[in-house]
C-alpha atoms as a PDB file:
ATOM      1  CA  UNK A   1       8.349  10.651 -18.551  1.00  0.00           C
ATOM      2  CA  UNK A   2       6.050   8.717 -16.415  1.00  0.00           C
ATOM      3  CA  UNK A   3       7.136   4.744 -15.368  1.00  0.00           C
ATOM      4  CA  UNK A   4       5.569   1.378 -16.102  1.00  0.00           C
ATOM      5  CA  UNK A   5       4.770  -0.763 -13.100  1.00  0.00           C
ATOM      6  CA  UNK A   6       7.460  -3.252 -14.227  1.00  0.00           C
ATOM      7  CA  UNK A   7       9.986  -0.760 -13.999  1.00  0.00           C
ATOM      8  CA  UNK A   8       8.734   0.853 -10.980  1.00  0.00           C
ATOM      9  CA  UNK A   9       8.451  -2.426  -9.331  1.00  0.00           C
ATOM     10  CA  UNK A  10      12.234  -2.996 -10.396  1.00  0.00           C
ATOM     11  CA  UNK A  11      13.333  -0.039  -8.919  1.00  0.00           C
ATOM     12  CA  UNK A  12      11.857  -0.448  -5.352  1.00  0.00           C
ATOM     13  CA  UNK A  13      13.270  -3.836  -5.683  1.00  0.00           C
ATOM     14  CA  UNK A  14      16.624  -2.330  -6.048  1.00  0.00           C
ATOM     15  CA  UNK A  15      16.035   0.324  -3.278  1.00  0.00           C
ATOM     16  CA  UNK A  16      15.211  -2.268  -0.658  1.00  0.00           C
ATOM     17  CA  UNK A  17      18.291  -4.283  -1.450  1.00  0.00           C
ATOM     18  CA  UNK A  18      20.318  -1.891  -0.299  1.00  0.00           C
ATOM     19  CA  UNK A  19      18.996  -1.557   3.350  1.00  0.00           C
ATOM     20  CA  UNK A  20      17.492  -5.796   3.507  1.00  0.00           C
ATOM     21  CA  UNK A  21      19.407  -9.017   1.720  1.00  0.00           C
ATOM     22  CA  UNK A  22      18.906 -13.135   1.925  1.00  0.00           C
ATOM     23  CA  UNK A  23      15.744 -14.150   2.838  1.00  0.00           C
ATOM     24  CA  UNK A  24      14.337 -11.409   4.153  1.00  0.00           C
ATOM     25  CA  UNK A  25      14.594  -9.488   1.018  1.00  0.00           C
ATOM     26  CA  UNK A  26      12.626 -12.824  -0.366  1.00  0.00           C
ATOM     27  CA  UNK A  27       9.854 -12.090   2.115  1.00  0.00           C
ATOM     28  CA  UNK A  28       9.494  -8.283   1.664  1.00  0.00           C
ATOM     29  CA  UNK A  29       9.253  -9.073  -2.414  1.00  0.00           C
ATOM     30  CA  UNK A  30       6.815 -11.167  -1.789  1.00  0.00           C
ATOM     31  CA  UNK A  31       4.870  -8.800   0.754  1.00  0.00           C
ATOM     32  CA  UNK A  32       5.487  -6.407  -2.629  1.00  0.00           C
ATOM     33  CA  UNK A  33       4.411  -8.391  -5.129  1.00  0.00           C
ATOM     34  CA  UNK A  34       0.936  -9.745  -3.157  1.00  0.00           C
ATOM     35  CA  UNK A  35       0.287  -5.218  -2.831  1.00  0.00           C
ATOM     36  CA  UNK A  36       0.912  -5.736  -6.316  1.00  0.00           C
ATOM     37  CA  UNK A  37      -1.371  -8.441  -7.358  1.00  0.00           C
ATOM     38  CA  UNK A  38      -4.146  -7.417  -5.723  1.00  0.00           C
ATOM     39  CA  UNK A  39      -4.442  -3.862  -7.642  1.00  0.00           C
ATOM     40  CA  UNK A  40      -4.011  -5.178 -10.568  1.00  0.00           C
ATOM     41  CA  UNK A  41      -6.919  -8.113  -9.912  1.00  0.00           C
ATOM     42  CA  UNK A  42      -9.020  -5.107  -9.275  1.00  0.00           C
ATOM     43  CA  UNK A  43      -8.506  -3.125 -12.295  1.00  0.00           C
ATOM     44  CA  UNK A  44     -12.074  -1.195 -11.791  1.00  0.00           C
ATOM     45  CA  UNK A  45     -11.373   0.449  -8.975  1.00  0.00           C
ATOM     46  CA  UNK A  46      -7.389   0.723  -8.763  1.00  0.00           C
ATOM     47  CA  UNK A  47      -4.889   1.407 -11.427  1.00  0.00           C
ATOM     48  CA  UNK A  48      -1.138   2.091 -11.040  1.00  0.00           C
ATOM     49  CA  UNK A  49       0.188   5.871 -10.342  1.00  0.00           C
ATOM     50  CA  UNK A  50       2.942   6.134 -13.249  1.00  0.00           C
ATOM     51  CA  UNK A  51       4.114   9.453 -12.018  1.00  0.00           C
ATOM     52  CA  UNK A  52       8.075  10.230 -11.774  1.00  0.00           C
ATOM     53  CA  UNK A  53       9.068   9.630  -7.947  1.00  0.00           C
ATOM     54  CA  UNK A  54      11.656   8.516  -6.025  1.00  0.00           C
ATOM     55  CA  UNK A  55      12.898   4.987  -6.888  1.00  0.00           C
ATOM     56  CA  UNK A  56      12.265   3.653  -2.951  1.00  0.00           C
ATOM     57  CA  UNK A  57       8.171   4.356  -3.785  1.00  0.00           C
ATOM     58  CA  UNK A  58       5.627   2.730  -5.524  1.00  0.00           C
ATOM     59  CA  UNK A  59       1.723   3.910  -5.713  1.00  0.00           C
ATOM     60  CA  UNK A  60      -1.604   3.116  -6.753  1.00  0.00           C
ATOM     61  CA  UNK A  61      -4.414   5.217  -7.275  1.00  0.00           C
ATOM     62  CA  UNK A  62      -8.148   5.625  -7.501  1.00  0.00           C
ATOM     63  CA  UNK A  63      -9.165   5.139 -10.881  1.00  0.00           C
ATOM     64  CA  UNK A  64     -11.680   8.241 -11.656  1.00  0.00           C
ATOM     65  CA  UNK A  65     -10.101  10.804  -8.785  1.00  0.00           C
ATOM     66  CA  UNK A  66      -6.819   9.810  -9.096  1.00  0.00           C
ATOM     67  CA  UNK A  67      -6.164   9.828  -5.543  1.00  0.00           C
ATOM     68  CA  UNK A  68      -3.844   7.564  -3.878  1.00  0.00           C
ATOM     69  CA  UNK A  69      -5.186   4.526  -2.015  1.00  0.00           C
ATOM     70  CA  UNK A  70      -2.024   3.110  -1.347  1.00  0.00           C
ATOM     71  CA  UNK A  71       1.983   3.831  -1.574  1.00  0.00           C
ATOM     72  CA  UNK A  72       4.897   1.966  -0.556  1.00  0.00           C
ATOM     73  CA  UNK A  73       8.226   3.557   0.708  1.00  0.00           C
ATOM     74  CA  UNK A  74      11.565   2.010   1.133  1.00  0.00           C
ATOM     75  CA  UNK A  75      13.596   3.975   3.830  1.00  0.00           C
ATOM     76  CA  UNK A  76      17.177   4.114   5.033  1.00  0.00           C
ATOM     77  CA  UNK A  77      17.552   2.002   7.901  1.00  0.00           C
ATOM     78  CA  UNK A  78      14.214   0.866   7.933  1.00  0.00           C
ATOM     79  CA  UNK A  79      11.979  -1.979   6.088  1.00  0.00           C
ATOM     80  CA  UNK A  80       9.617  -0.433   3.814  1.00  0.00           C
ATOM     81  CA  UNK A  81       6.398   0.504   4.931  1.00  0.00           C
ATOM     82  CA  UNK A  82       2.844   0.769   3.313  1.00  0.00           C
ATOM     83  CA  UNK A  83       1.008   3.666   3.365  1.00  0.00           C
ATOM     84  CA  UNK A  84      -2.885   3.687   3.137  1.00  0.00           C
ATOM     85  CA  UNK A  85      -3.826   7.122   2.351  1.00  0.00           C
ATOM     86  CA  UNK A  86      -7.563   7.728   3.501  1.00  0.00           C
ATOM     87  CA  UNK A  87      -9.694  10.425   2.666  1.00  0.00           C
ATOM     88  CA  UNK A  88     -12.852   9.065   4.611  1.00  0.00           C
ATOM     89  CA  UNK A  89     -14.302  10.454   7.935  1.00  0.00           C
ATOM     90  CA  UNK A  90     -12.464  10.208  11.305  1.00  0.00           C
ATOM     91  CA  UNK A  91     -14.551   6.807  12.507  1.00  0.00           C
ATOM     92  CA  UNK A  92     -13.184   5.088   9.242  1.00  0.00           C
ATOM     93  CA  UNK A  93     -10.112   6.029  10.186  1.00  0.00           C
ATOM     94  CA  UNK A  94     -10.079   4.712  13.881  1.00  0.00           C
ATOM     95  CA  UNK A  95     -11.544   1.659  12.567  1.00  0.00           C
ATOM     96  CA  UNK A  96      -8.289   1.537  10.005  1.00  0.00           C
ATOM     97  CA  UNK A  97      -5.376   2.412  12.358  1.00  0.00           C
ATOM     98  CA  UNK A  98      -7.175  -0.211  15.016  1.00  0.00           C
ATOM     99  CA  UNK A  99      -7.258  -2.842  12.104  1.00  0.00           C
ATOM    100  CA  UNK A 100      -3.027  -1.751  11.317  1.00  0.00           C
ATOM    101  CA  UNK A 101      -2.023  -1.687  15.229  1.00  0.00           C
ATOM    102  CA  UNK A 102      -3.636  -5.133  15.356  1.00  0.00           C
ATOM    103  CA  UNK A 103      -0.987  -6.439  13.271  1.00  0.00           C
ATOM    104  CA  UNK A 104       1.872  -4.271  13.789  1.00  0.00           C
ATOM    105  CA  UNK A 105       4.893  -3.744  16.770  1.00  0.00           C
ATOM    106  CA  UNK A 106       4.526  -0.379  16.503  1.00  0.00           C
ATOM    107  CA  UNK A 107       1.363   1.051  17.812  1.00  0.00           C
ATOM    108  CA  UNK A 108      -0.224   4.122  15.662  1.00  0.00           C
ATOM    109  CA  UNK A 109      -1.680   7.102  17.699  1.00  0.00           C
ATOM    110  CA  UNK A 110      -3.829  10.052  16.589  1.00  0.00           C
ATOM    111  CA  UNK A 111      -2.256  12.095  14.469  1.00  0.00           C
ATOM    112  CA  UNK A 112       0.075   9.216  12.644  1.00  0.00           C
ATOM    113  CA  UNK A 113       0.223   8.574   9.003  1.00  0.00           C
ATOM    114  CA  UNK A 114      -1.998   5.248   8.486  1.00  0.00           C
ATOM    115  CA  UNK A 115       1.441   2.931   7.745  1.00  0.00           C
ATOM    116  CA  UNK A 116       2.334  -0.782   9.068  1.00  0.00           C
ATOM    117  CA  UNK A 117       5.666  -2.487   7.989  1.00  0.00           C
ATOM    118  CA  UNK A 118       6.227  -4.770   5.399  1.00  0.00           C
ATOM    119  CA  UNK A 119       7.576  -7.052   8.391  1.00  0.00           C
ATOM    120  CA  UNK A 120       4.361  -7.216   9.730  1.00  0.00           C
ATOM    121  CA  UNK A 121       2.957  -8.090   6.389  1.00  0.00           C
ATOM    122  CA  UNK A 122       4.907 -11.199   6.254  1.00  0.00           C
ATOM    123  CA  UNK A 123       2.358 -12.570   8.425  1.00  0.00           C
ATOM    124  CA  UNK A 124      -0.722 -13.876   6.062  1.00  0.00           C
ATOM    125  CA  UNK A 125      -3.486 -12.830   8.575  1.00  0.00           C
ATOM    126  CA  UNK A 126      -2.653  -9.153   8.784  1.00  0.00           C
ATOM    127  CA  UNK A 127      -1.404  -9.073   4.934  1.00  0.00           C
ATOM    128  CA  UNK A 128      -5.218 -10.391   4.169  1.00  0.00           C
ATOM    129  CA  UNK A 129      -6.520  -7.858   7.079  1.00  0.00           C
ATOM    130  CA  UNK A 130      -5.086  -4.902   4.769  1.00  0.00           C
ATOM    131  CA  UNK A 131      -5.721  -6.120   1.446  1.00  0.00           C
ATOM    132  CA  UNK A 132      -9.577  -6.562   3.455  1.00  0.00           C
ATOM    133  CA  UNK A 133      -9.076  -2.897   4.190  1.00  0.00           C
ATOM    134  CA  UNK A 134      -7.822  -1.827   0.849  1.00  0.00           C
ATOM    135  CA  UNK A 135     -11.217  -3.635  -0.886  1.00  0.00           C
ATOM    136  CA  UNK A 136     -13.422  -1.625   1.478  1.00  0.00           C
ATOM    137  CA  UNK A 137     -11.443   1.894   0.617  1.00  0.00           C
ATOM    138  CA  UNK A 138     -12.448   0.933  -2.819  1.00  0.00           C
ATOM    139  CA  UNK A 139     -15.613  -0.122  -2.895  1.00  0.00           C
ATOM    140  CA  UNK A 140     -16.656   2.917  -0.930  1.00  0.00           C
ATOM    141  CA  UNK A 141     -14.557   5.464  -3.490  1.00  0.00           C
ATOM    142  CA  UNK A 142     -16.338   3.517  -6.312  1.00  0.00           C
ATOM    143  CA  UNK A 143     -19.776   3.401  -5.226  1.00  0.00           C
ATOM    144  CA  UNK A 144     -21.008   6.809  -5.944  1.00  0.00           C
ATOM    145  CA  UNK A 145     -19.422   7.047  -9.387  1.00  0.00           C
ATOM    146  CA  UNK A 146     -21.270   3.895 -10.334  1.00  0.00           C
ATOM    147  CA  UNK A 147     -24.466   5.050  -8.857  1.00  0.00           C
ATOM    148  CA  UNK A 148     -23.478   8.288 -10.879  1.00  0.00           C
ATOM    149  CA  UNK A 149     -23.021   6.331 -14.275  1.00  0.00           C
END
């Protein structure tokens, strides 16, 4: 049985209380709920992934491949962390991991995953720099299926 974004969103919710509480948890909700927002503003080009996972993760796809663009993972110990997931050639990807070790502590290297903290995403610049980076993932995975069409 696949979930509904509400319930998805409730369940991460609940994941992250159990490793984050007070304000922080506050913060990270919001950092949540902005990831959220702007998918669903852009309806075109990103739709929720309703697929059965683990509670601590939360995805959204490309509508028409059904690729991931982005996922969110709570972890023990940890605050959760967004994931871009990138199919695009290796310059986009420098340009991306530049663009997340500009905002983030923890500096990415080669061969990492393309993930920043939701700590870091507290801070409005680098929260806009992703959602900037998001936009661009999708106007690029939408362009030749409307120039298809």
């Amino acid at each position: 049985m696949s979930r509904t974004l509400p319930a998805a969103r409730e369940a991460f919710i609940a994941a992250m209380k159990r490793e984050t509480s007070g304000t922080e948890l506050t913060r990270l909700v919001a950092v949540l709920d902005a990831l959220i927002k702007w998918s669903v503003a852009h309806p075109q080009a990103v739709s929720f992934n309703p697929a059965d996972s683990a509670s601590g993760v939360l995805a959204f796809q490309h509508v028409g491949t059904k690729s991931t663009i982005w996922s969110a993972r709570v972890a023990r110990g940890d605050a959760p962390k967004l994931e871009l997931h990138l199919p695009g050639a290796a310059e986009e990807r420098a340009r991306i991991m530049e663009t997340l070790n500009a905002h983030s502590r923890a500096a990415l290297v080669e061969k990492d995953r393309l993930r920043i903290g939701f700590g870091a995403l507290k801070n409005t610049a680098a929260l806009d720099a992703i959602t900037g980076l998001l936009g661009e993932m999708t106007t690029r995975n939408t362009a030749p299926m409307s120039a298809a069409s």
